[in-house]
Protein backbone atom coordinates (compact mmCIF):
# COMPACT_ATOMS: atom_id res chain seq x y z
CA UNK A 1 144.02 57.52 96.20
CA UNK A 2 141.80 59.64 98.19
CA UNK A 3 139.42 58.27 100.87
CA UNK A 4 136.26 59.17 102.70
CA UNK A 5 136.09 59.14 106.89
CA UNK A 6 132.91 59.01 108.53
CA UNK A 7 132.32 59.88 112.34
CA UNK A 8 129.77 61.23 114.40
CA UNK A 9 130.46 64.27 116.34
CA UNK A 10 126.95 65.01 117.72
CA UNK A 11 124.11 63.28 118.93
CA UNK A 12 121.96 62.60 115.29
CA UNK A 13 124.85 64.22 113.04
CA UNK A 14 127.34 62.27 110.71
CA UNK A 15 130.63 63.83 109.07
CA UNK A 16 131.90 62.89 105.78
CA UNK A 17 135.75 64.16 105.89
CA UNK A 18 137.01 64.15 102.07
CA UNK A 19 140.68 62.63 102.55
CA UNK A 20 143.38 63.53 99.86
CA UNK A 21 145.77 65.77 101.57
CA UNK A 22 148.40 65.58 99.27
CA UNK A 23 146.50 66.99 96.63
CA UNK A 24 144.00 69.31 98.34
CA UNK A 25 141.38 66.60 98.47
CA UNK A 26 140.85 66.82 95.00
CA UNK A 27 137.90 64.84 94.06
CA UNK A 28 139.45 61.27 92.60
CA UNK A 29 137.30 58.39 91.37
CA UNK A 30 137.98 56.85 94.71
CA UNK A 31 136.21 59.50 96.57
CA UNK A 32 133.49 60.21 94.21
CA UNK A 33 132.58 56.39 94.10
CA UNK A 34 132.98 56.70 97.38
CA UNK A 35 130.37 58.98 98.13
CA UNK A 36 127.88 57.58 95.34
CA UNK A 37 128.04 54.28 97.10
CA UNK A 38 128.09 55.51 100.89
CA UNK A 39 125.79 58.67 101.01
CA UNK A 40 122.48 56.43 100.58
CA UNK A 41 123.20 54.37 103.60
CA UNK A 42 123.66 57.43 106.15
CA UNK A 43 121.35 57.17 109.10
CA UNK A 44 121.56 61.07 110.27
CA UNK A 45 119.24 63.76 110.73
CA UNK A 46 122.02 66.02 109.73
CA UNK A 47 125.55 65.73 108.04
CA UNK A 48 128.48 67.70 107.76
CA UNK A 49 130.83 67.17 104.35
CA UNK A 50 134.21 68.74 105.08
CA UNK A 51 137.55 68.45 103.98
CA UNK A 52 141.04 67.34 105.52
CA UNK A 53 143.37 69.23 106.35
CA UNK A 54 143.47 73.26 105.13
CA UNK A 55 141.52 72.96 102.24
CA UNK A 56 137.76 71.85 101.55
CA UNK A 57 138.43 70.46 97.60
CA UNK A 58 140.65 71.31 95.14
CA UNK A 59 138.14 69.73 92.59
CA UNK A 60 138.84 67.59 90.25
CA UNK A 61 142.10 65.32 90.29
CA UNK A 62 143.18 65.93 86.85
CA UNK A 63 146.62 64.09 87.71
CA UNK A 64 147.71 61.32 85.05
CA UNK A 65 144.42 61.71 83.29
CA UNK A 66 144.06 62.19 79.62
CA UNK A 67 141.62 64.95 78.41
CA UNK A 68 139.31 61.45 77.53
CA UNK A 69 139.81 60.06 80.86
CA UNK A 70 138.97 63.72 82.74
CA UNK A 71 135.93 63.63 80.55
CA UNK A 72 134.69 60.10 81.65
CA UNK A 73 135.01 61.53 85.58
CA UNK A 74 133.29 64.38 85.20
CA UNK A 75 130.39 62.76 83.12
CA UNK A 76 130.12 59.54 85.45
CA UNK A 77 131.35 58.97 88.83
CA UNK A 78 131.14 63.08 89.36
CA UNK A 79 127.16 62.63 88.37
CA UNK A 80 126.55 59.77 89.98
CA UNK A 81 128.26 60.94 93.28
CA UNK A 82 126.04 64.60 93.03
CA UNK A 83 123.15 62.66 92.43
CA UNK A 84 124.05 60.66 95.57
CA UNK A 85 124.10 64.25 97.80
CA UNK A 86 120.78 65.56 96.14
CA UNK A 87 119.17 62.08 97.59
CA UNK A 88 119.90 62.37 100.90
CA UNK A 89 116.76 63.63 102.53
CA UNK A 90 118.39 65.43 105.74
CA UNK A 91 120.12 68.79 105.49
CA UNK A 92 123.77 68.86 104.80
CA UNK A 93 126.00 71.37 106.06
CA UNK A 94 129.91 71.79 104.28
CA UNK A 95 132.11 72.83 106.27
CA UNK A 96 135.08 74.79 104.13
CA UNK A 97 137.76 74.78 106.17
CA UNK A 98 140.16 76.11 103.26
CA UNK A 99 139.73 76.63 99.47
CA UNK A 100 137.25 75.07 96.83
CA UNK A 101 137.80 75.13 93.35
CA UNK A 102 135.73 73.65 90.75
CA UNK A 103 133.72 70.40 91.49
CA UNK A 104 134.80 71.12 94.84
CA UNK A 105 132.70 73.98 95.23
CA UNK A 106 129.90 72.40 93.19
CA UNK A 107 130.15 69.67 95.89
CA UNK A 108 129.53 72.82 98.72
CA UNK A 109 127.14 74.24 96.56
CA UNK A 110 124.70 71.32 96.43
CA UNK A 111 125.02 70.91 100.18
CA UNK A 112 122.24 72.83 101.93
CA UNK A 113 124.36 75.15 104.02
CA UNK A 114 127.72 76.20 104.06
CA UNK A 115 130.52 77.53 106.59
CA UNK A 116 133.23 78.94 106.12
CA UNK A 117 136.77 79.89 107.29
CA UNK A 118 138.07 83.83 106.49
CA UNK A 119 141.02 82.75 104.69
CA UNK A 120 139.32 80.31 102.16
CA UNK A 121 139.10 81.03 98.48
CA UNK A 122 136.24 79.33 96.39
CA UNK A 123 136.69 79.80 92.37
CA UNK A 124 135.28 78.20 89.37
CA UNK A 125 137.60 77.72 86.67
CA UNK A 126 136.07 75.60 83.63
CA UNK A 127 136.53 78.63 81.23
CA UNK A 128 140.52 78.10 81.72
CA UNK A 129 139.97 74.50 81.35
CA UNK A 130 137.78 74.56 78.01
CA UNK A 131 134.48 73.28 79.74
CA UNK A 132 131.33 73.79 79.47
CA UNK A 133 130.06 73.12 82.62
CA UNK A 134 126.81 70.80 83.10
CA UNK A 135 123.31 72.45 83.09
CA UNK A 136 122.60 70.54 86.39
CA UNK A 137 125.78 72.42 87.98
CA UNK A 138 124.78 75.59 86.51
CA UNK A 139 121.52 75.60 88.26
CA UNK A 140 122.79 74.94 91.48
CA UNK A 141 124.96 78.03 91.43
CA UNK A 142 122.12 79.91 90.18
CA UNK A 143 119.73 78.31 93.17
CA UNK A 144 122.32 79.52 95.39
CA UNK A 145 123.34 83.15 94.08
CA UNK A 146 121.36 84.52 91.70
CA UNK A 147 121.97 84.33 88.03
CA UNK A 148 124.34 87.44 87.70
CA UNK A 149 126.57 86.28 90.37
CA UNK A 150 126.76 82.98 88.90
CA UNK A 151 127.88 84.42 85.28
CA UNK A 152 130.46 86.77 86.61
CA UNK A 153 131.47 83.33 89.07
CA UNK A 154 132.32 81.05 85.80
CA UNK A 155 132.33 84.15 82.56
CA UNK A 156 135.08 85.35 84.60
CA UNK A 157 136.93 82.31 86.66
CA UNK A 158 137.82 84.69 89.30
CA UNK A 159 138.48 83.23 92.87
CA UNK A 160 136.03 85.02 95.04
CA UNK A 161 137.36 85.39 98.96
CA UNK A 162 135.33 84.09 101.81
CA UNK A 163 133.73 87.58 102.50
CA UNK A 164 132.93 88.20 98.80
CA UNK A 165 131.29 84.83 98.97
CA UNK A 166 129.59 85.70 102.16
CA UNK A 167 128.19 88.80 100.39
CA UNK A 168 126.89 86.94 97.37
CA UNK A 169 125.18 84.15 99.21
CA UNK A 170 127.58 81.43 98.60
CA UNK A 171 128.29 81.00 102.04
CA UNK A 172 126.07 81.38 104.74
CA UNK A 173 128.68 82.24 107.64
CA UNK A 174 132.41 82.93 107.81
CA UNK A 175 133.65 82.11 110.93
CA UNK A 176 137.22 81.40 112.60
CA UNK A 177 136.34 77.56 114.13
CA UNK A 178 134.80 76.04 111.02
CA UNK A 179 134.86 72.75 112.63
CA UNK A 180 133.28 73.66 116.07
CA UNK A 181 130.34 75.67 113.85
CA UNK A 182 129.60 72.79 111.72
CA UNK A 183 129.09 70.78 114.63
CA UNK A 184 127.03 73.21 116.54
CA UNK A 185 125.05 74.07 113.79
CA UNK A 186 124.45 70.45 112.31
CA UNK A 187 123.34 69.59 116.73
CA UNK A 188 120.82 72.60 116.29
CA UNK A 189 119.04 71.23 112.88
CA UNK A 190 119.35 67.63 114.54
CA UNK A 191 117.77 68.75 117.15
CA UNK A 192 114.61 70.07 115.42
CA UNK A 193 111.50 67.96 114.00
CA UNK A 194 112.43 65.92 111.35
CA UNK A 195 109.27 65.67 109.69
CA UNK A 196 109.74 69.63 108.95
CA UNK A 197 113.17 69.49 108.30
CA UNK A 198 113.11 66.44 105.54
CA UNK A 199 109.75 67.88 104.42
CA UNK A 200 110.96 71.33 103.54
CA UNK A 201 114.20 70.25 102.24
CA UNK A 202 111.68 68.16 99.44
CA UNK A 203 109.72 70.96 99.30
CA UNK A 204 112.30 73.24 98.36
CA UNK A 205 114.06 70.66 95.97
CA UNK A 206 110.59 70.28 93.83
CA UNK A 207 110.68 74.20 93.94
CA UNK A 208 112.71 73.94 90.82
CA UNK A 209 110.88 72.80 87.90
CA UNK A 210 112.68 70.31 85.62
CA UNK A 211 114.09 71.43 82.01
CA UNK A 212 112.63 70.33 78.72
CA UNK A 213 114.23 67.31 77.25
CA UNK A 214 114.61 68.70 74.14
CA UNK A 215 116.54 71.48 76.14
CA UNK A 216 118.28 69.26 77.92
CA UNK A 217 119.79 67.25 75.07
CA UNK A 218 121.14 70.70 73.67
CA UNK A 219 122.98 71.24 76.46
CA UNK A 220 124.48 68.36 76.91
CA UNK A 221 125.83 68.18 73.22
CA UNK A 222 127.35 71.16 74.16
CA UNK A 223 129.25 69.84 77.23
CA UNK A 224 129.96 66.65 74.75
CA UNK A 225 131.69 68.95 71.96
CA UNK A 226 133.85 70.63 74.48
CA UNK A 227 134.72 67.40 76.06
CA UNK A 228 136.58 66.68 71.99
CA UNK A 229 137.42 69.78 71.37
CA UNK A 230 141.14 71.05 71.17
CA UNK A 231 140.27 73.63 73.28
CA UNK A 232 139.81 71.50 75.86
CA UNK A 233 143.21 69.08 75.38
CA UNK A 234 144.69 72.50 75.75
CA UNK A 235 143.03 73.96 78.50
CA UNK A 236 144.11 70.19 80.88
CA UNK A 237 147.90 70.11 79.15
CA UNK A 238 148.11 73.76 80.69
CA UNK A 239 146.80 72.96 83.99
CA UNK A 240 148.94 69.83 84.25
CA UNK A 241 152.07 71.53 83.14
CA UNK A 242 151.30 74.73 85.58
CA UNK A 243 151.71 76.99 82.55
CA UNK A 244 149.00 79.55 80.59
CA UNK A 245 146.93 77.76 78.00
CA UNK A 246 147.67 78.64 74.03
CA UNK A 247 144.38 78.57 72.71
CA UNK A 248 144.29 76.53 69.08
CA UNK A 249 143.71 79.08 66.81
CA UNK A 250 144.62 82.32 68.66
């Protein structure tokens, strides 16, 4: 099971390290429930989420699940850990020391600012997995990079590299000591007035008006169907057994 570590590598900055090395740090119910129960009792006035060794996240740990049990992740503990990041009220910085795929890169993408080393690869790939991916995701990605990015990001499931991410927004910075950056940029923004910082960060976040909830329930039947669809037993048999998906039907 993975883990979280939390140190403190600068004066006012804490650093979540995601800890599942043996599978990429893909996001398991551990960490997720991890993070949902943790995040709200930081004291920082900056953190840093990064990843253990060479990668940031795989995404989700689809190992030994059923397509029932995958669904249950990504609906609940996933939720309740983003929800968990969106709360904290200081600005995050990821640090992507390697590749993020998938929730993974959601989990980058809701942080506030993101660095990143030259050999990573970041990639979204519900469309090979028979998901449709949650409306509050969506929005992130198109906060971050514009709504045509985002469709050619997850109509496509391409793996973008560090400097194509870099060039779309995705990233703010590719550097070659993602660790040392982190730190100095986290000591920079811990270093400035609070009251700003958490102000405009709430600011920003209210920017984004909510959806309708008739809206809202439409998209999430959508997600639901997929969730039962055969499509989507398909699309996490393939991944599992490291082999192209056969579409039903096709």
């Amino acid at each position: 099971m993975g883990e979280l570590h939390f140190d403190f590598p600068a004066d006012g900055v804490v650093r979540v390290t995601l800890d599942n090395v043996a599978k990429r740090n893909a996001l398991d119910v551990s960490i997720l429930e991890g993070l949902a129960r943790e995040l709200p009792q930081v004291d920082a006035r900056c953190v840093i989420v990064t990843g253990a060794g060479d990668a940031f996240s795989a995404g989700y740990d689809l190992g030994g699940l059923t397509p029932e049990g995958l669904a249950d992740v990504l609906i609940h503990p996933f939720e309740a850990a983003m929800a968990a990041l969106d709360a904290v009220p200081v600005p995050i910085v990821a640090a992507l020391g390697g590749h993020a795929f998938g929730g993974g890169l959601e989990l980058a993408v809701a942080c506030d600012l993101r660095v990143c080393a030259p050999g990573a690869r970041l990639g979204m790939p519900p469309a090979r997995l028979g998901v449709v991916y949650s409306h509050t995701g969506l929005r992130r990605f198109v906060d971050a990079i514009g709504s045509a990015r985002t469709r050619e990001l997850f109509l496509t499931a391409r793996p973008v590299s560090a400097d194509e991410a870099l060039a779309w927004g995705l990233v703010n910075e590719v550097v070659d000591d993602v660790d040392a950056r982190s730190v100095e940029l986290a000591s920079e923004i811990a270093a400035l007035s609070s009251v700003s910082v958490r102000g405009n960060k709430r600011v920003l976040q209210a920017l984004i008006p909510p959806l309708d909830p008739v809206l809202v329930e439409e998209l999430d039947a959508l997600r639901r169907d997929a969730f039962t669809s055969a499509e989507f037993a398909e699309g996490v048999r393939s991944f599992v057994e490291k082999r192209p998906p056969r579409w039903p039907g096709r």
